[in-house]
Protein backbone atom coordinates (compact mmCIF):
# COMPACT_ATOMS: atom_id res chain seq x y z
CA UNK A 1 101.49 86.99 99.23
CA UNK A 2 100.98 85.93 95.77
CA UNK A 3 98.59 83.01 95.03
CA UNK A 4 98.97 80.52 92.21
CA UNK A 5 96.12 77.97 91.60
CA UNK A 6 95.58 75.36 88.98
CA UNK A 7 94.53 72.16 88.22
CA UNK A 8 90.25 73.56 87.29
CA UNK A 9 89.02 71.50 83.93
CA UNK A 10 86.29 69.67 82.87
CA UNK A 11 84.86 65.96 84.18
CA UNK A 12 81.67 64.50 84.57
CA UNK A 13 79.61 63.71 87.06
CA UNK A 14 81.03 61.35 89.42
CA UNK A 15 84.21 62.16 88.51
CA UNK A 16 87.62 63.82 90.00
CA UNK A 17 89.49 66.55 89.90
CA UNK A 18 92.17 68.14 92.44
CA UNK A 19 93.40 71.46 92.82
CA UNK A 20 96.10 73.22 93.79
CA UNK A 21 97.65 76.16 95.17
CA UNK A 22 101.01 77.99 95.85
CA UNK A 23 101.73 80.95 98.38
CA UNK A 24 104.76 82.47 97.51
CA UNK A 25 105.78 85.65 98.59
CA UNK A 26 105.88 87.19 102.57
CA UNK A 27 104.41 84.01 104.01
CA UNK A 28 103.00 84.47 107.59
CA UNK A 29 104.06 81.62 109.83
CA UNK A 30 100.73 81.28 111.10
CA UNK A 31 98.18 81.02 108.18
CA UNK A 32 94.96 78.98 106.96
CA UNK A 33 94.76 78.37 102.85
CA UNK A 34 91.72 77.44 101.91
CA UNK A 35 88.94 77.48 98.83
CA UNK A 36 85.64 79.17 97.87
CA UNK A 37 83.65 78.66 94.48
CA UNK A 38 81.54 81.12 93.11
CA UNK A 39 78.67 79.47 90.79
CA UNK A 40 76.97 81.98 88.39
CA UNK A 41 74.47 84.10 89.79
CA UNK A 42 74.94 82.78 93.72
CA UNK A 43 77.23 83.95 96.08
CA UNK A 44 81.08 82.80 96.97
CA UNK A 45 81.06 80.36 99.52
CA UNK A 46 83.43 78.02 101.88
CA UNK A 47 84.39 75.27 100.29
CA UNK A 48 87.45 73.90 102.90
CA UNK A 49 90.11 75.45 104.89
CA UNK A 50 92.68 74.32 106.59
CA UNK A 51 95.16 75.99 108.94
CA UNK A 52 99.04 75.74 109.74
CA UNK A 53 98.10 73.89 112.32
CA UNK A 54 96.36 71.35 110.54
CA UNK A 55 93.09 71.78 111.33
CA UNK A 56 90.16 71.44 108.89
CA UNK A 57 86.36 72.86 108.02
CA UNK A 58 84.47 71.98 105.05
CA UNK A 59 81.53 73.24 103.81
CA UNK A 60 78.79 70.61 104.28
CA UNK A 61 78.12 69.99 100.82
CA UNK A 62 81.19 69.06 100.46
CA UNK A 63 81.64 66.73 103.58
CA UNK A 64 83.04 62.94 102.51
CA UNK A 65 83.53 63.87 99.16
CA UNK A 66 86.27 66.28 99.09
CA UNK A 67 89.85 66.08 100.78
CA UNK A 68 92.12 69.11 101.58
CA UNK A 69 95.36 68.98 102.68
CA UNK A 70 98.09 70.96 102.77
CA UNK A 71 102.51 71.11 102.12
CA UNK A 72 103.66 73.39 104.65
CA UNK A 73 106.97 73.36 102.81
CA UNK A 74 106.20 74.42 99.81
CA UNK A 75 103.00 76.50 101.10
CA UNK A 76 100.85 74.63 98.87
CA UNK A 77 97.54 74.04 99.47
CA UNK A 78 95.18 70.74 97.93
CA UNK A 79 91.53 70.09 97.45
CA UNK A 80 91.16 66.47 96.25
CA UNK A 81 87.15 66.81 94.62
CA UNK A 82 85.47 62.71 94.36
CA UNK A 83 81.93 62.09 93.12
CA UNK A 84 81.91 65.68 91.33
CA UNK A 85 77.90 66.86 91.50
CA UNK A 86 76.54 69.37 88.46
CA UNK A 87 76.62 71.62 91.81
CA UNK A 88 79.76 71.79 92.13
CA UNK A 89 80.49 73.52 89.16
CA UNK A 90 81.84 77.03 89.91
CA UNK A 91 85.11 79.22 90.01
CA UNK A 92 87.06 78.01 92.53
CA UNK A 93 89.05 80.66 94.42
CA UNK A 94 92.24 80.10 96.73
CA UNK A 95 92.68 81.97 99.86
CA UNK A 96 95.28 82.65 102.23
CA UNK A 97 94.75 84.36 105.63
CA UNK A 98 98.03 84.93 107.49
CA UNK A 99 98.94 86.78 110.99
CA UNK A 100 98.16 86.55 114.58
CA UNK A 101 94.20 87.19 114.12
CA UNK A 102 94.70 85.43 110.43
CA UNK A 103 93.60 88.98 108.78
CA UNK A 104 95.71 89.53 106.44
CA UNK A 105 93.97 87.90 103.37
CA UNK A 106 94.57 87.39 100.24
CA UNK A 107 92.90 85.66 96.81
CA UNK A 108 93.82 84.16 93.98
CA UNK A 109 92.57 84.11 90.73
CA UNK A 110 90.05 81.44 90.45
CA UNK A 111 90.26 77.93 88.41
CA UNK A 112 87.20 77.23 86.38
CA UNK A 113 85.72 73.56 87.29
CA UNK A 114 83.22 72.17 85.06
CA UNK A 115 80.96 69.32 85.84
CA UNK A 116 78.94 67.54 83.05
CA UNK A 117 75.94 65.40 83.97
């Protein structure tokens, strides 16, 4: 599975940005996409996920301000990002977990999102 994100910039505080990513490639019909950000110096974390299936889990930092959704046709995952924080500044990374047990997981390669206060 090959993962293809975009969409990362630069906004202040307050503002919006939403990302995206594409699974192309042996897709597993049962699968959760989902992102993590990485902020300099801290760990990477759970952002939001969201399986086949529909279901969702957010990170509670992120609760009410972020969306994510998901195009089962085109295996395209979305995180819609309101009211931007200086927090949430970080590499966002896309990730895929397909199969029966969802352990077969993959990464892409990040999308830089910058928040100015």
């Amino acid at each position: 599975v090959q993962l293809q994100a975009s969409g990362g910039g630069l906004v202040q505080a307050g503002g919006s940005l939403r990302l995206s990513c594409a699974a192309s490639g042996s897709i597993f019909s049962r699968n959760a996409m989902g992102w993590y950000r990485q902020a300099p110096g801290k760990q990477r974390e759970l952002v939001a996920t969201i399986a086949s299936a529909g279901s969702t889990r957010y990170a509670d930092s992120v609760k009410g301000r972020f969306t994510i959704s998901r195009d089962n046709a085109k295996n395209t995952v979305y995180l819609q990002m309101n009211s931007l924080k200086p927090e949430d500044a970080a590499v966002y990374y896309c990730n895929y977990r397909g199969g029966y047990y969802l352990d077969n997981e993959y990464w892409g390669p990040g999308t830089l999102v910058t928040v100015s206060s």
